[in-house]
Protein backbone atom coordinates (compact mmCIF):
# COMPACT_ATOMS: atom_id res chain seq x y z
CA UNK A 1 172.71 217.73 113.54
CA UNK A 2 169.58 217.27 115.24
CA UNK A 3 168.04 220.57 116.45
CA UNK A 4 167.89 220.73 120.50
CA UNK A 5 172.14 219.71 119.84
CA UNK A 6 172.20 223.34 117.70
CA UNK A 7 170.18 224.90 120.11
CA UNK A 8 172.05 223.90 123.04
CA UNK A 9 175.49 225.49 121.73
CA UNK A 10 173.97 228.48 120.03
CA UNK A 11 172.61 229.31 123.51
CA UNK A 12 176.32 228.09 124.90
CA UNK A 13 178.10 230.28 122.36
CA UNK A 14 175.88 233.52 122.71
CA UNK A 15 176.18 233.51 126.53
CA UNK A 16 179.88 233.63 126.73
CA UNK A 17 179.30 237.45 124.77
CA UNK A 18 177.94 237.78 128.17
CA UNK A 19 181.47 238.43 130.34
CA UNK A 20 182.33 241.08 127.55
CA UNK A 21 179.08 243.18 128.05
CA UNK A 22 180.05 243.48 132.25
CA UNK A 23 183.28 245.00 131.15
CA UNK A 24 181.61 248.00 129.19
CA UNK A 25 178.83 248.42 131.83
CA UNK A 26 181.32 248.49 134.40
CA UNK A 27 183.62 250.95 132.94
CA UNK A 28 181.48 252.82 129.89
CA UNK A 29 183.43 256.08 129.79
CA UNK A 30 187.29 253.96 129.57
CA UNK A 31 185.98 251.62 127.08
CA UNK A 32 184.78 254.78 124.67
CA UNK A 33 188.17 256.62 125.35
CA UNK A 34 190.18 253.55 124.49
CA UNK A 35 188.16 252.66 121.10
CA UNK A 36 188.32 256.11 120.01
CA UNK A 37 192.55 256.28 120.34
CA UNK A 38 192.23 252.56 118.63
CA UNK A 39 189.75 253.98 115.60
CA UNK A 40 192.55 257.38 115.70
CA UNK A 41 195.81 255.43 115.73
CA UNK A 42 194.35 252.93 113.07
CA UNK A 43 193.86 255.96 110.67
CA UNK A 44 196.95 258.03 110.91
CA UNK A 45 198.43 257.04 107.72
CA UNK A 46 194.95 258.12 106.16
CA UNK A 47 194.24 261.17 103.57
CA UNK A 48 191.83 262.24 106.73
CA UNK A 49 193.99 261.15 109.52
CA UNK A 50 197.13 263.41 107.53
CA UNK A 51 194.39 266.11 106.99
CA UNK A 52 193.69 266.35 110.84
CA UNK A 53 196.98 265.06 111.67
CA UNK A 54 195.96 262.42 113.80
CA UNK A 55 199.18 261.02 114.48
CA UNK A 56 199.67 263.99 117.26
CA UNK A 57 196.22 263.68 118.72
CA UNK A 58 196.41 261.80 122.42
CA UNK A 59 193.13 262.96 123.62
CA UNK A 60 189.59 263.66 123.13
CA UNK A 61 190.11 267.45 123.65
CA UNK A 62 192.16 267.55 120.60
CA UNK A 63 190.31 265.21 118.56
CA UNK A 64 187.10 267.53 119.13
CA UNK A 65 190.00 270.66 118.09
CA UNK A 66 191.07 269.20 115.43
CA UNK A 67 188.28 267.04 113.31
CA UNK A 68 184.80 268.79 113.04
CA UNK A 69 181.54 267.69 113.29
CA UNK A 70 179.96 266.77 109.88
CA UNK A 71 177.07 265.93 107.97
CA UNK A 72 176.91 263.55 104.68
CA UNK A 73 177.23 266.13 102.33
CA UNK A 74 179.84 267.45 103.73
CA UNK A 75 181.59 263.85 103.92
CA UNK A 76 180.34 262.66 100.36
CA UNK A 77 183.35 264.43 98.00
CA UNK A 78 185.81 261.44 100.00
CA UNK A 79 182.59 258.62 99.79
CA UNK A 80 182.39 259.68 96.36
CA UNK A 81 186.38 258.93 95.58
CA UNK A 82 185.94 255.49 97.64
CA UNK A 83 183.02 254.65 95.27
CA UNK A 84 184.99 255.32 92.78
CA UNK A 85 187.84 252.66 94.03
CA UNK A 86 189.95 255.01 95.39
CA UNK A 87 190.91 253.16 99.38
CA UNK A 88 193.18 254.42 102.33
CA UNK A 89 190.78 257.69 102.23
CA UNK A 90 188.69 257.72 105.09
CA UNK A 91 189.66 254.48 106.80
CA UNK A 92 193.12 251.93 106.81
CA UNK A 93 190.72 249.26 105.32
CA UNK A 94 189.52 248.42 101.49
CA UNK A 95 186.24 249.64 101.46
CA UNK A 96 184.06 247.32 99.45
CA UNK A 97 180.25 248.02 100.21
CA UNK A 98 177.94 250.83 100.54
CA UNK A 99 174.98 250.88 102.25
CA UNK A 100 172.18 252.82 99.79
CA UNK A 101 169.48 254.79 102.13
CA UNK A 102 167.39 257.82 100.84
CA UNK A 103 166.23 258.54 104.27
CA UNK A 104 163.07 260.08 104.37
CA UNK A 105 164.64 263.64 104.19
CA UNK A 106 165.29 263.92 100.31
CA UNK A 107 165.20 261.71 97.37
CA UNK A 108 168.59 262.10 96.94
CA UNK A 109 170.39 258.89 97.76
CA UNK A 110 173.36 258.22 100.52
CA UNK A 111 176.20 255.62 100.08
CA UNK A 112 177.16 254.45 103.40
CA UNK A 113 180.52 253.41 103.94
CA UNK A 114 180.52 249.78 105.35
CA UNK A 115 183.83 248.15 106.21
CA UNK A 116 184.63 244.51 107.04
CA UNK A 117 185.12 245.80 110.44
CA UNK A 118 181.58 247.47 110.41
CA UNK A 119 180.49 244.40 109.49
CA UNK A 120 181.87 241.70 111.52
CA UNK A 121 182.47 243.89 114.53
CA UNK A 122 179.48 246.08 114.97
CA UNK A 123 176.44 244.98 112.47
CA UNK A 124 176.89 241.05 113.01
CA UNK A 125 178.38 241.10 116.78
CA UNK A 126 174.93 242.97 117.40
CA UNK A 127 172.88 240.81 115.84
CA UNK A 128 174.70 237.49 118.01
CA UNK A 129 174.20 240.68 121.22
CA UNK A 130 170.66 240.80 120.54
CA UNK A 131 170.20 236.55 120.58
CA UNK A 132 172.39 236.50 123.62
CA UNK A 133 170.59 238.71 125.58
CA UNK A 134 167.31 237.36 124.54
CA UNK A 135 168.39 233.82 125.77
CA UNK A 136 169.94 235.06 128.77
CA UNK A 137 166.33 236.27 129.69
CA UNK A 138 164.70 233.22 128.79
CA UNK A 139 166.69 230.28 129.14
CA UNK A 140 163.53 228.15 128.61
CA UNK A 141 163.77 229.55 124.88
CA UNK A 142 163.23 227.04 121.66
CA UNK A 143 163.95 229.38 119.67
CA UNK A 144 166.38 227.69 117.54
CA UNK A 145 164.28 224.64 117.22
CA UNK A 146 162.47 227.29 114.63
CA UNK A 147 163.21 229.82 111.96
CA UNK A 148 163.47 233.05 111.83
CA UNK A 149 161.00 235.21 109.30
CA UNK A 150 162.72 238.27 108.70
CA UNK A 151 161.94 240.99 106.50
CA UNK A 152 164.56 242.78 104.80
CA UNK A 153 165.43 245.53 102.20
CA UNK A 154 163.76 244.76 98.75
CA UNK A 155 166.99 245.58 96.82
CA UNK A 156 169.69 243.70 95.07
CA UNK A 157 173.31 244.01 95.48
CA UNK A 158 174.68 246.05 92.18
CA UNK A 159 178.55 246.21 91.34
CA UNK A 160 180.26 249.12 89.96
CA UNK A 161 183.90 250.09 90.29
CA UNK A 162 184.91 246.63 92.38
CA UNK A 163 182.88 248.17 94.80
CA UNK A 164 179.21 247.15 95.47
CA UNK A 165 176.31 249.33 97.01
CA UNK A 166 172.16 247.96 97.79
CA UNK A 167 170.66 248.13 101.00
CA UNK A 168 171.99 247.55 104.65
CA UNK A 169 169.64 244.61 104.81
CA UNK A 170 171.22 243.07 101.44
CA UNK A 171 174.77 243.42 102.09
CA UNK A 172 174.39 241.45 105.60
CA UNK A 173 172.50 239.03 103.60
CA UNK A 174 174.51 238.66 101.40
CA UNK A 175 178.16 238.50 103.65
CA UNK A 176 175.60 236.56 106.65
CA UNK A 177 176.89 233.41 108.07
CA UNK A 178 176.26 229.61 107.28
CA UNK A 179 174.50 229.62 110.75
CA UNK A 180 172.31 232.69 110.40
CA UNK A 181 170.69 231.54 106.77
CA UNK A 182 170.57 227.83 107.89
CA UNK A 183 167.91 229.41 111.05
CA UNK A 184 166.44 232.37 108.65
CA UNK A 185 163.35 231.96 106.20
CA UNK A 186 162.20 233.19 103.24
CA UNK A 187 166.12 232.32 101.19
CA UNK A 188 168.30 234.84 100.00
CA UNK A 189 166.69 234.57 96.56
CA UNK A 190 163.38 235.98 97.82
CA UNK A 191 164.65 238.24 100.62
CA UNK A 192 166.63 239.82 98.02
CA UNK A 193 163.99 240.30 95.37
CA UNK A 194 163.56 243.69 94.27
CA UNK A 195 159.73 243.98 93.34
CA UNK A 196 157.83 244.42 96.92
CA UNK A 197 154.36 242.67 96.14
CA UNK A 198 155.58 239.82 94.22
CA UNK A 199 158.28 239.52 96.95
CA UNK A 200 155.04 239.26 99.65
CA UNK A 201 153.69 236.44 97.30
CA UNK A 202 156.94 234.70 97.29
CA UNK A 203 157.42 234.71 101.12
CA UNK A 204 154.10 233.49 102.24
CA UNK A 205 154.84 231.05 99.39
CA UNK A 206 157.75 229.97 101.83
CA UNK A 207 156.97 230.39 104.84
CA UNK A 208 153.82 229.21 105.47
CA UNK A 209 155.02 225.62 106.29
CA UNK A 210 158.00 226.40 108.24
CA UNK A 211 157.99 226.47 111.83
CA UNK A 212 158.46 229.96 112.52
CA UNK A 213 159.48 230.82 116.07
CA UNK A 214 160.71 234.49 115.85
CA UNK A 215 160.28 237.32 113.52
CA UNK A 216 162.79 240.48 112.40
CA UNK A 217 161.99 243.31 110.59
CA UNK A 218 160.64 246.92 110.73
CA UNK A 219 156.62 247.16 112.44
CA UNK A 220 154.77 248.76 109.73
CA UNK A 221 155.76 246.35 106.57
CA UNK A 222 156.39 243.58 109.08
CA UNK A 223 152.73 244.34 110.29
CA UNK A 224 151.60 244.65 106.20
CA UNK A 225 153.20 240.91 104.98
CA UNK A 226 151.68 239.25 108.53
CA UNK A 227 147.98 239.98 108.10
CA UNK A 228 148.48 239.42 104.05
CA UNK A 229 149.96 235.90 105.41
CA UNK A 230 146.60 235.52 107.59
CA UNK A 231 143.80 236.41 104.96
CA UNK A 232 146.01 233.91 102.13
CA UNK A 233 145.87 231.21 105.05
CA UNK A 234 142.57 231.73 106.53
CA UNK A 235 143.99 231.74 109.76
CA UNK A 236 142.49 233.96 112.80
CA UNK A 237 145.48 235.07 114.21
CA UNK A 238 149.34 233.49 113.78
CA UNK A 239 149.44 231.13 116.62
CA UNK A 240 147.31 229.10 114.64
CA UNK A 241 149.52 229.14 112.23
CA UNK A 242 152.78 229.17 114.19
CA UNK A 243 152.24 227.87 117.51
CA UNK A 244 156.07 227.99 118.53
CA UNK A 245 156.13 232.13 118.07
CA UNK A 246 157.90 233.33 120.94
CA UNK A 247 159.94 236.73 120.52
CA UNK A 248 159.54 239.45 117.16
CA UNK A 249 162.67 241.35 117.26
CA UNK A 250 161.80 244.84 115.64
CA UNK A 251 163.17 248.19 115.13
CA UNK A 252 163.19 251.28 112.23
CA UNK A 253 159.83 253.13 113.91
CA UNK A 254 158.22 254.08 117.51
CA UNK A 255 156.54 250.25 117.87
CA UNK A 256 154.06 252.00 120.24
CA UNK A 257 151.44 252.45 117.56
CA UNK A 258 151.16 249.06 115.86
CA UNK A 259 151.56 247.20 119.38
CA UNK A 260 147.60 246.49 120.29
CA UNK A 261 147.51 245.75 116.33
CA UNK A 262 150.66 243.09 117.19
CA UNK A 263 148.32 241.84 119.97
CA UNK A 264 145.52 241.27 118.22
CA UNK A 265 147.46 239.30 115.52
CA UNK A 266 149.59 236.92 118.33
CA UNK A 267 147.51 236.65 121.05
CA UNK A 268 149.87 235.27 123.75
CA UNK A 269 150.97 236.61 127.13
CA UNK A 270 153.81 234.58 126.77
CA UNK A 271 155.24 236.48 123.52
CA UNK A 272 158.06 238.91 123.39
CA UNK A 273 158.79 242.08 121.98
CA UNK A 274 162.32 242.91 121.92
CA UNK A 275 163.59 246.24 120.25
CA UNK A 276 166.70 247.13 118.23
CA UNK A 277 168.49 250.46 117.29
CA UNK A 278 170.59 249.81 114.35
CA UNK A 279 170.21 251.80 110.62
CA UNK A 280 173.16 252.07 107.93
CA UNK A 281 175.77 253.48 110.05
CA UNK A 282 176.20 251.37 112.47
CA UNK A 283 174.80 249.05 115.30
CA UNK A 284 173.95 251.38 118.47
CA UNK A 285 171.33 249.92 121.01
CA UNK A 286 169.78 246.82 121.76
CA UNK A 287 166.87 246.07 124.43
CA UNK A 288 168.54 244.08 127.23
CA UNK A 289 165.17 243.16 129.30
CA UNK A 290 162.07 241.43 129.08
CA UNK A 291 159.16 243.66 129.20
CA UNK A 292 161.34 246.72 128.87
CA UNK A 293 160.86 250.56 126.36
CA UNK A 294 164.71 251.36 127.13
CA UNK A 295 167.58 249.92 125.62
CA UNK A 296 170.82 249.35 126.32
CA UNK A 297 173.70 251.57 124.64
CA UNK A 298 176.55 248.96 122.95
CA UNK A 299 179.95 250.44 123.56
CA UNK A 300 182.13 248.29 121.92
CA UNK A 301 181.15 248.10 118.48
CA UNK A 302 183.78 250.05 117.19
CA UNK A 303 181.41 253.43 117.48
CA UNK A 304 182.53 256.26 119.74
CA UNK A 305 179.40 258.20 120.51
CA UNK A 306 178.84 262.04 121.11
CA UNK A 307 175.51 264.15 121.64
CA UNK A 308 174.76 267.51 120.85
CA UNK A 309 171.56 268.99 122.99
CA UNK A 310 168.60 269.93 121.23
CA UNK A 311 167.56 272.96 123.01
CA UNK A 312 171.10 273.95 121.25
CA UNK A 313 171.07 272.36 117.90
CA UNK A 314 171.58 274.18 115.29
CA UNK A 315 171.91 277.60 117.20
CA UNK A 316 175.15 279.83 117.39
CA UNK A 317 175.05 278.21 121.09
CA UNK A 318 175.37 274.46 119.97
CA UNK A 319 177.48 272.65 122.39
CA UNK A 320 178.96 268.88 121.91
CA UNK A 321 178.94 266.74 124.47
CA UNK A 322 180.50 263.07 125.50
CA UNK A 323 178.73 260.16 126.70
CA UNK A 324 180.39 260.50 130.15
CA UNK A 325 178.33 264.70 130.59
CA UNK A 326 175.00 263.46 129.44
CA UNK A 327 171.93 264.05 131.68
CA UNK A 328 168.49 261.84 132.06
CA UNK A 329 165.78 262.37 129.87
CA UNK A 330 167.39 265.62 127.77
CA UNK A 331 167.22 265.28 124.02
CA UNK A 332 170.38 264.74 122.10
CA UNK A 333 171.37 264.51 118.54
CA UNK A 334 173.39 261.92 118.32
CA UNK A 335 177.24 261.68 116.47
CA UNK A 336 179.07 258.88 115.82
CA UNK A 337 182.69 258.07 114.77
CA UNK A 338 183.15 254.72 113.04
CA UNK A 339 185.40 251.63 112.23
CA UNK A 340 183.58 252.52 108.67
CA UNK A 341 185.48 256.12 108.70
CA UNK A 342 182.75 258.43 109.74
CA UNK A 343 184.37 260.98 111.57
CA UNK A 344 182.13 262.79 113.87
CA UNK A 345 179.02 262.52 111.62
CA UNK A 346 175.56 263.49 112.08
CA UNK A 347 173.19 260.59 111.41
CA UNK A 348 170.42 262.91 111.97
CA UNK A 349 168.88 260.85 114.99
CA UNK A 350 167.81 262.06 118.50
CA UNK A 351 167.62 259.92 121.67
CA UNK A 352 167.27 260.79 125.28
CA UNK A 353 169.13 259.28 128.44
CA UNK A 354 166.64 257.04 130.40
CA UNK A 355 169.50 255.65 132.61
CA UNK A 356 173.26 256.50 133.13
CA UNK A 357 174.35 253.32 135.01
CA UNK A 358 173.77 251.68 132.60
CA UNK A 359 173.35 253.95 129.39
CA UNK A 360 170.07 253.07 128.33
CA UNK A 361 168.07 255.35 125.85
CA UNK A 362 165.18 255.98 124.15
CA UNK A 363 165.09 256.96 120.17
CA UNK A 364 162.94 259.78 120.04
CA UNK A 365 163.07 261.17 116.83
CA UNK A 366 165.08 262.71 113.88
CA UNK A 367 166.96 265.78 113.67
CA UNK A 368 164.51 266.90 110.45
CA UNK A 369 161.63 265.36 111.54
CA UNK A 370 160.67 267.66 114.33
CA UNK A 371 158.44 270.66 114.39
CA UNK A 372 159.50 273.31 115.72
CA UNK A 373 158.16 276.45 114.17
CA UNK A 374 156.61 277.89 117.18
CA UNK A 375 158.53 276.82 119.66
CA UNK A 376 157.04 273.84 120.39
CA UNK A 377 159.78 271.80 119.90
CA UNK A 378 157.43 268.39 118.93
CA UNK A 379 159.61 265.22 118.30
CA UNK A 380 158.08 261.96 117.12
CA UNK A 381 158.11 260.20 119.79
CA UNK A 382 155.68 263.01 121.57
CA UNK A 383 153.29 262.11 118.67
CA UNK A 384 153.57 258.39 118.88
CA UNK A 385 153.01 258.69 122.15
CA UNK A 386 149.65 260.70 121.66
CA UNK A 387 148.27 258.43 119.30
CA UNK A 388 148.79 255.61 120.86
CA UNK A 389 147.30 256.92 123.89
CA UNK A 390 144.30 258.23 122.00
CA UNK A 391 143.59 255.25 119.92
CA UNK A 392 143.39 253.39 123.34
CA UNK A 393 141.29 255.48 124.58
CA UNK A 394 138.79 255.83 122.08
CA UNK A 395 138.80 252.12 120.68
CA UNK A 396 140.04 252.82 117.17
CA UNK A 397 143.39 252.30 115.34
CA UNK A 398 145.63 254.17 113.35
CA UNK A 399 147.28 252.90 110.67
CA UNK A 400 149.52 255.77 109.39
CA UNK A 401 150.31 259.45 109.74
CA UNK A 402 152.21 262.81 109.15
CA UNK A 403 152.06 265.96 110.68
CA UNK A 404 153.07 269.59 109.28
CA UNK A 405 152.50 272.92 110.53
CA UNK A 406 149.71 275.87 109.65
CA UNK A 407 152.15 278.92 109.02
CA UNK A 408 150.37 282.13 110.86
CA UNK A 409 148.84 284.52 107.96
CA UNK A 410 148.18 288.06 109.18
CA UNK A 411 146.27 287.47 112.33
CA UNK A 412 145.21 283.88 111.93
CA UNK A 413 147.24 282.01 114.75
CA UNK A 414 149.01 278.43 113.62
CA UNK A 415 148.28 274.73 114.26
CA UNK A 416 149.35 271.51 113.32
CA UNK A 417 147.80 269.80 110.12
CA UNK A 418 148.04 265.98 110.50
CA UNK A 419 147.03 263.14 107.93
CA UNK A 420 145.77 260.21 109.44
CA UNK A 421 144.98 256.97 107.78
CA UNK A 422 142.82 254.53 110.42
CA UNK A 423 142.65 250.99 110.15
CA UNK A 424 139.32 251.36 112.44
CA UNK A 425 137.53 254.67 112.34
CA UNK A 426 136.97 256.23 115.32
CA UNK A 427 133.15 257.37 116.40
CA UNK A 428 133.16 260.75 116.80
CA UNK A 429 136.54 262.23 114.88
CA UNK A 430 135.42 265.56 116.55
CA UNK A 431 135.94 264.05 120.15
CA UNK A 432 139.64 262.16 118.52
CA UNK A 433 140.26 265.54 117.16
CA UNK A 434 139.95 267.01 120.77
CA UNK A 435 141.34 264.14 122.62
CA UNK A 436 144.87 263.84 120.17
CA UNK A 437 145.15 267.62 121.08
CA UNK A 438 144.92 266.90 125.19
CA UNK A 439 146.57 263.99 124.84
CA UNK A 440 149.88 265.63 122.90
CA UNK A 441 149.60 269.00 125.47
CA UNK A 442 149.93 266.43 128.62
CA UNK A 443 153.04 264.47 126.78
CA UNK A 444 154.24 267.87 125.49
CA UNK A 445 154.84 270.90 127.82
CA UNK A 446 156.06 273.03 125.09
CA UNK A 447 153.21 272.52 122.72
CA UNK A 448 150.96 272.46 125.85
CA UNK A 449 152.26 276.09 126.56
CA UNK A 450 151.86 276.95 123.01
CA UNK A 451 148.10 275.88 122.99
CA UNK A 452 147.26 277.79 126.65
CA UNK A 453 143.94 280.09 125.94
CA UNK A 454 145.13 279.34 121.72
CA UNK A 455 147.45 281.99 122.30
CA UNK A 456 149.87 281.01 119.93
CA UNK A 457 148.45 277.78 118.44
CA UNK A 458 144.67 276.57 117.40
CA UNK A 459 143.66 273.15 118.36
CA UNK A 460 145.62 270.28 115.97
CA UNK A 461 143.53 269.56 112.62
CA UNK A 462 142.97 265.96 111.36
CA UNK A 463 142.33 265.11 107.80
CA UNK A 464 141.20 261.63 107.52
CA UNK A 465 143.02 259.72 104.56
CA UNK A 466 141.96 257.52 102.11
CA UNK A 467 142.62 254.13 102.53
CA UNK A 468 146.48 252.82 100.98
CA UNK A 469 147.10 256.63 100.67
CA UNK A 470 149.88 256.21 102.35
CA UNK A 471 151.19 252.64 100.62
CA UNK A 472 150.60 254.64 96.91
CA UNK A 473 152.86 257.48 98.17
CA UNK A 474 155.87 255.01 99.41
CA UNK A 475 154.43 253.29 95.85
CA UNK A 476 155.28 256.92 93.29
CA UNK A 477 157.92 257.05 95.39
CA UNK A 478 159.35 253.34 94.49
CA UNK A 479 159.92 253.16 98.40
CA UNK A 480 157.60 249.97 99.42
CA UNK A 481 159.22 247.74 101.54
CA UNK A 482 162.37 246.81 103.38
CA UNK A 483 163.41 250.27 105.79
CA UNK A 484 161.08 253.18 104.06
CA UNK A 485 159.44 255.03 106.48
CA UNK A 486 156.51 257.66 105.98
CA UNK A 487 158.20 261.24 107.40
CA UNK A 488 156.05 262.03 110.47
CA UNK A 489 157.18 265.24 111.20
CA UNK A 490 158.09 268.24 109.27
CA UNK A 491 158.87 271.92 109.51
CA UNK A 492 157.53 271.95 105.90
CA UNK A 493 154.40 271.12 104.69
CA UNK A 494 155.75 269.71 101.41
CA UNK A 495 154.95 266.30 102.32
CA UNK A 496 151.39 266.84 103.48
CA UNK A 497 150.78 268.77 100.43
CA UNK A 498 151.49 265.55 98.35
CA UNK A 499 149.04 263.31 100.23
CA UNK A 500 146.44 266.47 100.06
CA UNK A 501 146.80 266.63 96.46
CA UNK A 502 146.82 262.55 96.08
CA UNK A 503 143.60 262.32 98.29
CA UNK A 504 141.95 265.51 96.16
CA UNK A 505 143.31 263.66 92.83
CA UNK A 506 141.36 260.27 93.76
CA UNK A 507 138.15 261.85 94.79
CA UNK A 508 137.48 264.11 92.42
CA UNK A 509 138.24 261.32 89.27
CA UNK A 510 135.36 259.55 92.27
């Protein structure tokens, strides 16, 4: 089938999704009452649903009575049994694949549960959301007459007890359909290879001679196989090398630090950068417009969404609330019931409300990746924000970073102890020293009331890292590639005490 004929009716197929997107933005609160009764009544006959007696419960009030908010290890004795080919436990469904994610908050590994409803109706329906929306703001797209480069997990599928665990990005590439691997490049066989540098070498190895319209994948190893593919091509930037590139479709991290990197890379006005909000679980957000930070919440992927505030996370205080009692630009942690049979679980993510008609948010953190130890309540995104702001500013970039605190020692007041790896140095690292502080105080008021007079903090301390420090931690870690992220924030400083020791390690064998 020639290719303008297969764009024409992927463009015709994705738009009719279209009509079923007005119904949830015209009535968001009734479409999230009526999934949650459908995910309830579908799981009555389940060794949950009989636990919480489900068959009784006709409203959310009850639900939130009965069924308590939970996190994995609280849900993993019943994941465990699933695993272990044990079905009818958690959800009416066979459960056949887990999703495998470490997270970056232990190195303990999570099985995520991932039904064919998961699949079919949340993971896959938002991948076709994400094309349809993206046409529907460019209708002058070519797109399909291209490929898509995405970058996936770097792990294979294993079997054990009929049931089968890797990562997210291997189980949808492995149940993906005919049309999505006919428009996707490198193949399965390389997208699924385990080993991350000989997996780089294999997909420059294929793709360099397709005609690459989009990409798909997470910024910072997205950002790590395209200049690899420019120095192995000899190619100044990748419109030379792809001149079709129109839209990179990216998610997993804040995008606001690599994005002047991006630009340097693709330099056309014309290209698009359209983010995604989707990890193990589930699905969640997609960006609906061109040009836009916020994205729009999806409310009928079979995930009924509630939000607990920050300011009372955690605390004797913490209250639950339900899409519908939200309030702009407040903090939430976010939890999710699922057609995957996670009942009011904490995925450990916080967003905040940018819009309420529609429900568009911004991710701006995690739940353990704060710092918060003097009340300064620092997410990532406030850190993001400051070093993209600085780098700007002062004409360098960064490549990576983490930040931990200075515990107070007798009198000594505490600070903030970041790492920072720079793909271009800055001038002065006194002056980005003083500007990162400024910079987080006006993006921060809690940290900027914190640092007032260094009454209770000391201006922000920057250690400059090696170069790769970062890539040979993810490296002793066996976490290159696919959806490992370096932890940004922590309340600890065990992961800046790794790099420390790393950096001292390499310099004094120097």
């Amino acid at each position: 089938m020639p290719f303008p004929i297969i764009n024409s009716i992927a463009s015709w197929v994705l738009k009719q999704r279209i009509h079923q997107i007005e119904l949830f933005l015209k009535y968001p609160n009734e479409v999230q009452d009526e999934l949650l009764m459908n995910l309830i009544r579908n799981c009555e006959e389940t060794v949950i649903g009989k636990k919480y007696n489900f068959e009784s419960i006709r409203n959310y009030k009850t639900f939130t009575e009965r069924v308590p908010v939970s996190t994995y290890e609280e849900l993993e004795p019943m994941i465990e049994l699933t695993r272990k080919g044990a079905q009818n436990v958690f959800w009416n469904t066979p459960i056949k694949w887990f999703a495998k994610s470490s997270g970056t908050t232990n190195a303990k590994s999570k099985f995520i549960p991932v039904s064919n409803e998961a699949l079919e109706d949340c993971h896959y329906k938002g991948s076709k959301d994400l094309l349809c929306m993206y046409l529907n703001n460019n209708e002058n797209s070519d797109m399909f007459l291209g490929k898509s480069l995405r970058l996936g997990g770097s792990s294979q599928i294993y079997e054990n007890n009929n049931t089968s665990f890797g990562d997210l990005s291997a189980i949808l590439i492995e149940n993906m359909p005919m049309w999505a691997e006919f428009s996707s490049t490198p193949s399965n066989k390389v997208s699924l290879m385990s080993e991350w540098e000989t997996k780089l070498t294999a997909i420059i190895n294929e793709t360099k001679t397709e005609n690459v319209t989009s990409f798909a994948g997470v910024p910072s190893w997205m950002l790590v196989l395209l200049n690899r593919i420019l120095t192995e091509t000899n190619n100044s930037n990748l419109m030379e090398l792809w001149p079709n590139l129109e839209v990179y479709f990216h998610g997993g991290v804040n995008f606001e630090p690599y994005r002047e990197q991006y630009q340097k890379i693709i330099p056309s006005s014309d290209f698009k950068y359209y983010e995604i909000y989707n990890a193990s679980e589930g699905f969640f957000a997609i960006q609906d417009l061109n040009y836009s930070n916020d994205l729009l919440l999806m409310l009928d992927y079979g995930i009924f969404y509630e939000f607990i505030p920050m300011d009372t996370f955690g605390t004797p205080n913490q209250r639950i609330v339900r899409l519908a009692d939200v309030e702009l630009f407040k903090n939430y942690a976010i939890v999710i019931t699922t057609n995957s049979g996670l009942w009011r679980y904490m995925i450990g993510d916080t967003v905040r409300f940018t819009s309420l008609k529609p429900y568009r948010i911004r991710v701006s953190g995690r739940t353990k990746h704060h710092i918060n130890v003097f009340g300064e309540e620092l997410m990532v995104e406030n850190t993001d924000t400051a070093i993209a702001k600085t780098s700007s500013a002062l004409n360098c970039e960064v490549k990576d970073y983490t930040v931990a605190p200075i515990f107070m020692k007798g009198k000594e007041k505490g600070a903030h102890e970041w790492m920072i790896e720079f793909k271009k140095h800055p001038e002065d690292m006194a002056q980005f020293q003083k500007v990162l502080d400024e910079t987080l105080q006006t993006v921060n008021s809690d940290y900027e009331a914190k640092r007032y007079n260094n009454m209770t903090l000391n201006q922000l301390k920057v250690n400059v890292a090696r170069e790769n420090l970062f890539y040979d931690w993810l490296k002793e870690q066996d976490k290159l590639g696919g959806q490992h992220k370096i932890p940004r924030l922590s309340n600890e400083r065990d992961y800046l005490e790794q790099l420390i020791g790393m950096q001292t390690s390499v310099n004094s064998k120097g």
